[in-house]
PDB file of N, CA and C in Angstrom:
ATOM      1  N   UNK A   1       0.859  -1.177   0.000  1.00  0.00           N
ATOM      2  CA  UNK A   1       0.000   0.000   0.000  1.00  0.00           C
ATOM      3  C   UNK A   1       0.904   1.240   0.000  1.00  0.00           C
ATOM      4  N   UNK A   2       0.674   2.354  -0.679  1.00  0.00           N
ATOM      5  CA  UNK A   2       1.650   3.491  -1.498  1.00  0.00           C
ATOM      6  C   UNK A   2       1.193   4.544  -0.059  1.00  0.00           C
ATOM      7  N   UNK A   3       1.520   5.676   0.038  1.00  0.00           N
ATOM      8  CA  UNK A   3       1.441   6.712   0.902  1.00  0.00           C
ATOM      9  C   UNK A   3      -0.403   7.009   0.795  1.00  0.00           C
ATOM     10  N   UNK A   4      -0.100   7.445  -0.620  1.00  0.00           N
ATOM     11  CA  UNK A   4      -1.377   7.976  -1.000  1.00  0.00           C
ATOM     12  C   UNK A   4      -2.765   7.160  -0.896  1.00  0.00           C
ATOM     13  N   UNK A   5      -2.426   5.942  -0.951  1.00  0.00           N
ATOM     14  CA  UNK A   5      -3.573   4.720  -0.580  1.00  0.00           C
ATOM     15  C   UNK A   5      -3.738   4.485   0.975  1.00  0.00           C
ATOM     16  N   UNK A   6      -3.196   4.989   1.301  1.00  0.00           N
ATOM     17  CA  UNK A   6      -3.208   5.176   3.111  1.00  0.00           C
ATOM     18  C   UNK A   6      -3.493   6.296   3.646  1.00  0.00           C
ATOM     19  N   UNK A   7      -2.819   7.538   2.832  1.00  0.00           N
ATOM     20  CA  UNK A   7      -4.003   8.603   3.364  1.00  0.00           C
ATOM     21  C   UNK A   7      -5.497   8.833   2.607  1.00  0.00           C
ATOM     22  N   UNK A   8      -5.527   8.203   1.769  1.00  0.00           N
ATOM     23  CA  UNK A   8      -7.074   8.431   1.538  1.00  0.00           C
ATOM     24  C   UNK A   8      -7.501   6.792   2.301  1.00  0.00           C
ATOM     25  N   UNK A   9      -7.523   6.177   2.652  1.00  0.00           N
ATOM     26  CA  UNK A   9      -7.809   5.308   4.109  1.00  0.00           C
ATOM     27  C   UNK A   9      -7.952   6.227   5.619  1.00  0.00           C
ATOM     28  N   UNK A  10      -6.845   6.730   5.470  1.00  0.00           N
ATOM     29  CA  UNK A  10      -7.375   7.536   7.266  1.00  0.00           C
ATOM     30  C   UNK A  10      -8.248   8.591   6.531  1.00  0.00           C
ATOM     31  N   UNK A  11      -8.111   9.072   5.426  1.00  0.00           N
ATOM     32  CA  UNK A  11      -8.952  10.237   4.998  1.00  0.00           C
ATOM     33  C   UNK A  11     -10.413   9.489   5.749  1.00  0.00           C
ATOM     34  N   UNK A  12     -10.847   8.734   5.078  1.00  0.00           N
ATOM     35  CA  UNK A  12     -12.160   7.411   4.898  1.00  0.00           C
ATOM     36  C   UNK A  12     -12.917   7.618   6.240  1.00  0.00           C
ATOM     37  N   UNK A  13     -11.961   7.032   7.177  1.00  0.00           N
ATOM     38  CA  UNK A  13     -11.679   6.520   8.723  1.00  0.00           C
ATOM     39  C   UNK A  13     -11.870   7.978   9.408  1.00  0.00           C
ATOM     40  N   UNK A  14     -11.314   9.009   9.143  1.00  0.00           N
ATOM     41  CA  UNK A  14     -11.518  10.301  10.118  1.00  0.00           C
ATOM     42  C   UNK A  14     -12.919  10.890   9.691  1.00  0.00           C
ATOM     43  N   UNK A  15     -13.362  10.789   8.685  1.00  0.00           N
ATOM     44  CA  UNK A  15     -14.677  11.268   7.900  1.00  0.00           C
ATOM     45  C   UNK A  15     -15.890  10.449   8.628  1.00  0.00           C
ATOM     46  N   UNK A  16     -15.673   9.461   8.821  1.00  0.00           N
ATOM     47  CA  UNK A  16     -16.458   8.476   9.530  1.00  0.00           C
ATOM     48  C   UNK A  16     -16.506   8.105  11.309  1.00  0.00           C
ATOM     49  N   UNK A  17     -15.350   8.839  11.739  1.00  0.00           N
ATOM     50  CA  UNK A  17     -15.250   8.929  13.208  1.00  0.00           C
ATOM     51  C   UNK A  17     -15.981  10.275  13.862  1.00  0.00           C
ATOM     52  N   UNK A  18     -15.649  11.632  12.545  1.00  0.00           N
ATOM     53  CA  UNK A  18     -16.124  12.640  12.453  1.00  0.00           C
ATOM     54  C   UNK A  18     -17.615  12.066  12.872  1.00  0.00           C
ATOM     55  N   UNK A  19     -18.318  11.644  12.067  1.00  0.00           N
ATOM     56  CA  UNK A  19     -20.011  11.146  11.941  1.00  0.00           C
ATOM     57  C   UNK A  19     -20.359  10.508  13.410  1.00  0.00           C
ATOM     58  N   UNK A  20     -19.206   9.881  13.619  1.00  0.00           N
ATOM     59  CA  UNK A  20     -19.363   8.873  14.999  1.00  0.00           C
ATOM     60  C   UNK A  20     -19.289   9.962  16.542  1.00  0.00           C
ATOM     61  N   UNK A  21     -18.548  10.861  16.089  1.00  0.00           N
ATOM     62  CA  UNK A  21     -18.791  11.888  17.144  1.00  0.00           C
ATOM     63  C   UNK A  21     -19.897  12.560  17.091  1.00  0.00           C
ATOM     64  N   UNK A  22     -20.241  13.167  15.973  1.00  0.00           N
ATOM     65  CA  UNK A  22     -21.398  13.819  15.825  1.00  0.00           C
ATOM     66  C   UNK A  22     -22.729  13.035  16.439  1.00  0.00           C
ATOM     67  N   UNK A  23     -22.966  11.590  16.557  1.00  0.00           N
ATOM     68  CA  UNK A  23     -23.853  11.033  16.903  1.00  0.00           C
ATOM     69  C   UNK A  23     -23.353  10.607  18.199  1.00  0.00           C
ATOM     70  N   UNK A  24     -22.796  10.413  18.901  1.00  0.00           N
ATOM     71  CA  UNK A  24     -21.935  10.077  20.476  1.00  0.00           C
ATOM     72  C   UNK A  24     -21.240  11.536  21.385  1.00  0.00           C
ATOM     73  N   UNK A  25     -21.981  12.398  21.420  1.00  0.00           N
ATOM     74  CA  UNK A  25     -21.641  13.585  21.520  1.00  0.00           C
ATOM     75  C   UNK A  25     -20.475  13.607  23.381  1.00  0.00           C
ATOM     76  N   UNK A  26     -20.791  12.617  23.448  1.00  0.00           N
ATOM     77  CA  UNK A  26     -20.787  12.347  25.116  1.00  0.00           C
ATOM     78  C   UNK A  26     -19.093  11.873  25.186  1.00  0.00           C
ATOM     79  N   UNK A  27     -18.322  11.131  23.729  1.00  0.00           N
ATOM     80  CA  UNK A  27     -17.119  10.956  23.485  1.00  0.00           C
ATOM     81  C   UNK A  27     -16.479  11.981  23.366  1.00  0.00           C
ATOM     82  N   UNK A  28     -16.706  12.918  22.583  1.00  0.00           N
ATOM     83  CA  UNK A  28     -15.826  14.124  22.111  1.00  0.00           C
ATOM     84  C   UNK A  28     -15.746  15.063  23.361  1.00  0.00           C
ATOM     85  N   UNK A  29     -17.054  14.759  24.216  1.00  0.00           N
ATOM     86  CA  UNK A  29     -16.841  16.126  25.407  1.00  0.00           C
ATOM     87  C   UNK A  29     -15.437  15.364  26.437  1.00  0.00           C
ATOM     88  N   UNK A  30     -15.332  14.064  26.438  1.00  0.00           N
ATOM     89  CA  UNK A  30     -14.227  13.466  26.597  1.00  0.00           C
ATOM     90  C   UNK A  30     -12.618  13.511  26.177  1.00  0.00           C
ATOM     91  N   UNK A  31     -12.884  13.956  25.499  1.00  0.00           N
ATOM     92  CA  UNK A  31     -11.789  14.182  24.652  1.00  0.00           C
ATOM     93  C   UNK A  31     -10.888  15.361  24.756  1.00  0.00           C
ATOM     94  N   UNK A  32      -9.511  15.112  25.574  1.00  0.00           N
ATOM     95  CA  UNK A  32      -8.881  16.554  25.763  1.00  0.00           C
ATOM     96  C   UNK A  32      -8.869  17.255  24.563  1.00  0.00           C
ATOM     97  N   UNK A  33      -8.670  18.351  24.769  1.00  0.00           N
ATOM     98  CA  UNK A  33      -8.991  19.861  23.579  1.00  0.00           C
ATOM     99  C   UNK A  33      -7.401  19.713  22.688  1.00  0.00           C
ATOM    100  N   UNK A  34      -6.325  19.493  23.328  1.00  0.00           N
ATOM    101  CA  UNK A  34      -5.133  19.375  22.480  1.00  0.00           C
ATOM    102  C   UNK A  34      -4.643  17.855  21.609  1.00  0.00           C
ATOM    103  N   UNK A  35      -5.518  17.153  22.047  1.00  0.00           N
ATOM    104  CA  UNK A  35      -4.874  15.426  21.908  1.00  0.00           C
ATOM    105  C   UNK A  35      -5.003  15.450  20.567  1.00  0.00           C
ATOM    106  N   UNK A  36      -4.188  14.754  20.007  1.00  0.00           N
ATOM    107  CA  UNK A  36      -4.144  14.203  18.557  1.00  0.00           C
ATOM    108  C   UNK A  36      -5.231  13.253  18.704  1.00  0.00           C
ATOM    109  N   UNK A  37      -5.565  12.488  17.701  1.00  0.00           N
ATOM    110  CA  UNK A  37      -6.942  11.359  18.009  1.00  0.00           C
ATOM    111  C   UNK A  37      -5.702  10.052  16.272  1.00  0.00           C
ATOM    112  N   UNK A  38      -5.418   9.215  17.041  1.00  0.00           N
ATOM    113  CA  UNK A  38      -4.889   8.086  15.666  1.00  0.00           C
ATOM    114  C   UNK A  38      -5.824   7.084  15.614  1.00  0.00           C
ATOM    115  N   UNK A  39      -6.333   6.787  14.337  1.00  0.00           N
ATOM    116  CA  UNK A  39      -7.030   5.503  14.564  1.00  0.00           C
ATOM    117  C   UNK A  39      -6.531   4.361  14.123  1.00  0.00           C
ATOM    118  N   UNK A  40      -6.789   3.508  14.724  1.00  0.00           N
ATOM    119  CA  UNK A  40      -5.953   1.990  14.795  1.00  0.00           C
ATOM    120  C   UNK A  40      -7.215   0.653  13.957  1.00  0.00           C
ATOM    121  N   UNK A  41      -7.144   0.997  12.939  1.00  0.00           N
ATOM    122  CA  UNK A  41      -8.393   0.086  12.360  1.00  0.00           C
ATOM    123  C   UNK A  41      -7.775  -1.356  12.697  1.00  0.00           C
ATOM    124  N   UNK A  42      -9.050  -2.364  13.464  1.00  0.00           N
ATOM    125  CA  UNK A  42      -8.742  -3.635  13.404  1.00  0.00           C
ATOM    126  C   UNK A  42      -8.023  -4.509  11.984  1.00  0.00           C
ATOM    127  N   UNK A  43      -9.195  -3.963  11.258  1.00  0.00           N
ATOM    128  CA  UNK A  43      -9.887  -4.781   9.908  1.00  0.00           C
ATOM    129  C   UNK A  43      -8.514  -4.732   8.777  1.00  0.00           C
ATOM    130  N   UNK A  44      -7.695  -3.508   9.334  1.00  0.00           N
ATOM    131  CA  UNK A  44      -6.421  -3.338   8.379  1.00  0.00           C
ATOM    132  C   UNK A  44      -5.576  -3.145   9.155  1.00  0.00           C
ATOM    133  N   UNK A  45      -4.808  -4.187   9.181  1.00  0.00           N
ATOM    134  CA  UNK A  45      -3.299  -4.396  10.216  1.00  0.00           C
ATOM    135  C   UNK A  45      -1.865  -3.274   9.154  1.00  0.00           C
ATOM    136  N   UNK A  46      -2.003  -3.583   8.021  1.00  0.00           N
ATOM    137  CA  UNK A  46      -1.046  -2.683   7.044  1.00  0.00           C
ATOM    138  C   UNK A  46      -1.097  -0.706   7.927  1.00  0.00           C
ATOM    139  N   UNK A  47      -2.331  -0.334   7.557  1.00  0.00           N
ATOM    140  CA  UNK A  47      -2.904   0.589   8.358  1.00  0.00           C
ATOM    141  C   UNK A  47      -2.788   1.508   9.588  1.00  0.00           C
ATOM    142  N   UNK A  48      -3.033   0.307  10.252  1.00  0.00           N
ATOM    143  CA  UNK A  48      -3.182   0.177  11.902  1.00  0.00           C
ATOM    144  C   UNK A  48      -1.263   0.178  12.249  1.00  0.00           C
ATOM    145  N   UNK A  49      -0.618  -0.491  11.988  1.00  0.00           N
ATOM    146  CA  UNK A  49       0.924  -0.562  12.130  1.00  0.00           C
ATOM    147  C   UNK A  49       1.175   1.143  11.647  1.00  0.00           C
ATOM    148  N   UNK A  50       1.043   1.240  10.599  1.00  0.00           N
ATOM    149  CA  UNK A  50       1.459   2.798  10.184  1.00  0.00           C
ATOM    150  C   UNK A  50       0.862   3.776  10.841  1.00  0.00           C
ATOM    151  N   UNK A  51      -0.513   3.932  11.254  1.00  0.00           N
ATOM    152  CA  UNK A  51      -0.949   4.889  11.901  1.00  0.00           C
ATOM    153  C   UNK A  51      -0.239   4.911  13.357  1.00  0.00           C
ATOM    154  N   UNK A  52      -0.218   3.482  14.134  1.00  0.00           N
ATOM    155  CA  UNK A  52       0.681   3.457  15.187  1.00  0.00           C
ATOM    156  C   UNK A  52       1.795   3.776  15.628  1.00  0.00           C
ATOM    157  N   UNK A  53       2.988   4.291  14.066  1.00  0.00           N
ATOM    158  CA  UNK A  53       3.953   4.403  14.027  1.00  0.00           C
ATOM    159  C   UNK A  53       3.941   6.230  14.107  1.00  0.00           C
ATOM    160  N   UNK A  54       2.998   6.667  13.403  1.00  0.00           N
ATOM    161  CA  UNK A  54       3.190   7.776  13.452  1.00  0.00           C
ATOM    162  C   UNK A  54       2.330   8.352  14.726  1.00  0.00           C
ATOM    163  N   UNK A  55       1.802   8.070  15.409  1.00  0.00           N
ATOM    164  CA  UNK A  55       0.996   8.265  17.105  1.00  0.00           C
ATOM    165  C   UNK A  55       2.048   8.136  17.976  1.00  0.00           C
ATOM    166  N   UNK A  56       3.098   6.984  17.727  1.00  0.00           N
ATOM    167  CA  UNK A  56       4.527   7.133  18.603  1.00  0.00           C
ATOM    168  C   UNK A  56       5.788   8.358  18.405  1.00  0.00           C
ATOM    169  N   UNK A  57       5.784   8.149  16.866  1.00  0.00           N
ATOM    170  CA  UNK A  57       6.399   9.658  16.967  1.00  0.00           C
ATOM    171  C   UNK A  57       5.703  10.846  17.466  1.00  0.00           C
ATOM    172  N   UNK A  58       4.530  10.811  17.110  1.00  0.00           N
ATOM    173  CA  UNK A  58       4.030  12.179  17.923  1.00  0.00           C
ATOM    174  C   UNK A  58       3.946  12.359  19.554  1.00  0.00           C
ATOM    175  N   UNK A  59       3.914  10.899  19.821  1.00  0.00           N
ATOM    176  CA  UNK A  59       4.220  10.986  21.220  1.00  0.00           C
ATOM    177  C   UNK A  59       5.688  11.485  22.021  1.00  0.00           C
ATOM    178  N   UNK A  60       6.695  11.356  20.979  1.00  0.00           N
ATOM    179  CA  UNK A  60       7.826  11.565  20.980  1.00  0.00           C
ATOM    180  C   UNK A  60       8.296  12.586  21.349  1.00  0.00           C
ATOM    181  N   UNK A  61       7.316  13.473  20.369  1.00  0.00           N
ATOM    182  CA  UNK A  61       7.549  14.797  20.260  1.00  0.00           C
ATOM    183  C   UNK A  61       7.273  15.756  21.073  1.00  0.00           C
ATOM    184  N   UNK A  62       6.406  14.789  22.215  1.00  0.00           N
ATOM    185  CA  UNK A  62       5.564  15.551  23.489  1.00  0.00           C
ATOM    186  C   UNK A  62       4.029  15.743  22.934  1.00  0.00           C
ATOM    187  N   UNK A  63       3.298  15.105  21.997  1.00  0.00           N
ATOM    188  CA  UNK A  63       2.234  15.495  21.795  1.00  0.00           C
ATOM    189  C   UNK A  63       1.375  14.279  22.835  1.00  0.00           C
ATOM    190  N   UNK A  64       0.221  14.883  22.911  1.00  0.00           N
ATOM    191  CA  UNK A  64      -0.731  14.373  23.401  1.00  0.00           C
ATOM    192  C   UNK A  64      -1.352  13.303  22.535  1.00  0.00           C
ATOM    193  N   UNK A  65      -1.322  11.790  22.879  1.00  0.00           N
ATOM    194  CA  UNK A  65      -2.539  10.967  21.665  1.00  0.00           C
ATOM    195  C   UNK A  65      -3.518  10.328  22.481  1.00  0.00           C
ATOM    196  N   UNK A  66      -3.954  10.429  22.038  1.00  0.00           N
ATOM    197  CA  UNK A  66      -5.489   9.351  22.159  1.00  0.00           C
ATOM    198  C   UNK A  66      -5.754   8.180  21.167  1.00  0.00           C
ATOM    199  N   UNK A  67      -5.586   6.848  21.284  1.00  0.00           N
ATOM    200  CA  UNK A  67      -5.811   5.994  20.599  1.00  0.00           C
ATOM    201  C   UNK A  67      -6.681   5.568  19.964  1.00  0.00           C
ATOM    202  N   UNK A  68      -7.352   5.487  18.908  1.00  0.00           N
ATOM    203  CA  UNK A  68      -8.871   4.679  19.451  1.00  0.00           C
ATOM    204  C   UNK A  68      -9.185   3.739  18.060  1.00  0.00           C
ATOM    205  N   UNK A  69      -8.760   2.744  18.858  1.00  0.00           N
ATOM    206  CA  UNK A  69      -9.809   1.211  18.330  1.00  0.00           C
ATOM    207  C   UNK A  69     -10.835   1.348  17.184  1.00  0.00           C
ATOM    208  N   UNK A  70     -10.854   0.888  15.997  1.00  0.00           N
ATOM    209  CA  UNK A  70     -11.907   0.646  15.342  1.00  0.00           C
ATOM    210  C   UNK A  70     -12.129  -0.535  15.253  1.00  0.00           C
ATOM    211  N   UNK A  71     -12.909  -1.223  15.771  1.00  0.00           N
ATOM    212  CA  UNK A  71     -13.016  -3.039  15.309  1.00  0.00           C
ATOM    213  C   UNK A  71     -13.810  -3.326  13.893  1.00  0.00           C
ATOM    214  N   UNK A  72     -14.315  -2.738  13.496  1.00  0.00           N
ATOM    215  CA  UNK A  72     -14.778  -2.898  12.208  1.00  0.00           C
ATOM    216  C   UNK A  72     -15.230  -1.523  11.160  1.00  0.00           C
ATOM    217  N   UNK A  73     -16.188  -1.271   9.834  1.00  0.00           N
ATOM    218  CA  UNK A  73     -16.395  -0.379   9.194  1.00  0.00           C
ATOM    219  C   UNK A  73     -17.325  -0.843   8.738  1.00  0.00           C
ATOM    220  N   UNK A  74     -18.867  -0.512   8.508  1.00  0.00           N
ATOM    221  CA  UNK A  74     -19.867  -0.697   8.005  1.00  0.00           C
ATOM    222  C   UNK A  74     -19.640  -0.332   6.280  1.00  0.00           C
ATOM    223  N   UNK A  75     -20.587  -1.477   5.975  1.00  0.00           N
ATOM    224  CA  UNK A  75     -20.497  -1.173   4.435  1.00  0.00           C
ATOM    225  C   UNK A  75     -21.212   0.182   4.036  1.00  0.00           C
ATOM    226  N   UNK A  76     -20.734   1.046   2.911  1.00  0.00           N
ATOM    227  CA  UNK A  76     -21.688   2.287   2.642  1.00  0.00           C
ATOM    228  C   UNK A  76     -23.121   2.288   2.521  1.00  0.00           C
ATOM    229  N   UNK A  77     -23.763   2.661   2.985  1.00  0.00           N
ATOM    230  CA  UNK A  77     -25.138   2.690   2.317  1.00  0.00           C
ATOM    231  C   UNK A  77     -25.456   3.794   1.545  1.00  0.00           C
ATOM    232  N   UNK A  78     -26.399   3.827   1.050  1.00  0.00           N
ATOM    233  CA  UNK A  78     -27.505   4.994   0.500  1.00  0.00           C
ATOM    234  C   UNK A  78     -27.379   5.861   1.218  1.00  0.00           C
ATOM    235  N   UNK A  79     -27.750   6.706   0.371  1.00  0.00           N
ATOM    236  CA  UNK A  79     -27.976   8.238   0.918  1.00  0.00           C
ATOM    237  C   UNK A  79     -28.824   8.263   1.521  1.00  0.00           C
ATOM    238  N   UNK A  80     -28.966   9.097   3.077  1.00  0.00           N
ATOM    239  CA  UNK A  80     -30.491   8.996   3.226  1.00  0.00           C
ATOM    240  C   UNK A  80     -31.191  10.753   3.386  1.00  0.00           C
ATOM    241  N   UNK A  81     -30.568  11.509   2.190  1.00  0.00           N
ATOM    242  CA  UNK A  81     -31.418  12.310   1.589  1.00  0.00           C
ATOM    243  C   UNK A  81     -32.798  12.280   0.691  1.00  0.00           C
ATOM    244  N   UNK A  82     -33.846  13.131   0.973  1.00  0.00           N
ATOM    245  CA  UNK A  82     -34.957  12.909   0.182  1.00  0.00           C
ATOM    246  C   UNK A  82     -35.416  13.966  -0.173  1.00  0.00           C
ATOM    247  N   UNK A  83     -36.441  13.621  -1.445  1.00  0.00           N
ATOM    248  CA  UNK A  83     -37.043  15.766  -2.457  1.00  0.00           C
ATOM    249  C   UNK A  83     -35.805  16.138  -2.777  1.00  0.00           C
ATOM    250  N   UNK A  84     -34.798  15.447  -3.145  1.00  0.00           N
ATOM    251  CA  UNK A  84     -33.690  16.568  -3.399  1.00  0.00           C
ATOM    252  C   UNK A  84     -33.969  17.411  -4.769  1.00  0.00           C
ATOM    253  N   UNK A  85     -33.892  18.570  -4.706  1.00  0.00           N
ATOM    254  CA  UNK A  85     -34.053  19.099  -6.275  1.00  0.00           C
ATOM    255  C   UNK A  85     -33.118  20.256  -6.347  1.00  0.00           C
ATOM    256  N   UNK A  86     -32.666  20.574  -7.358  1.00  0.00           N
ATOM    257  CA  UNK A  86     -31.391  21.432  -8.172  1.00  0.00           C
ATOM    258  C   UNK A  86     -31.989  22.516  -9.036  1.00  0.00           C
ATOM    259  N   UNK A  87     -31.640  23.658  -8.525  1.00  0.00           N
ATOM    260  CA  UNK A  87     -32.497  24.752  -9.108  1.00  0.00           C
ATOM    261  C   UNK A  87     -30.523  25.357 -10.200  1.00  0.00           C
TER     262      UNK A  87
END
């Protein structure tokens, strides 16, 4: 897997944690205000090793991380927009 096939993977993964906060509002108020956030997808060990690698350097560096576990990724569904119309 190339650079670019891995950041559009965490691209994927942060877009979708984004959503996961937005609906779990009770996590993010958890969440210190400076922490980096890495996600560690189960489902992709290639991934999960690289994102880990770079959460240790940042730890390195004195940054703050927060880990967090994905054990799986739901398949996409449908939109669940409706009446949409385009003027």
């Amino acid at each position: 897997m190339n650079s670019n096939q891995m950041a559009m993977r965490n691209l994927e993964l942060s877009t979708e944690f984004s959503r996961y906060l937005f609906e779990h509002p009770e996590i993010e108020a958890s969440l210190a205000p400076d922490a980096e956030i890495v996600l560690l997808p189960e489902f992709d060990p290639k991934l999960r090793k690289h994102n880990e690698g770079i959460g240790r350097q940042m730890e390195a560096n004195g940054e703050r991380v927060v880990y967090v576990r994905v054990g799986q990724l739901r398949s996409r569904s449908l939109s669940r927009l409706e009446d949409v119309a385009m003027t």
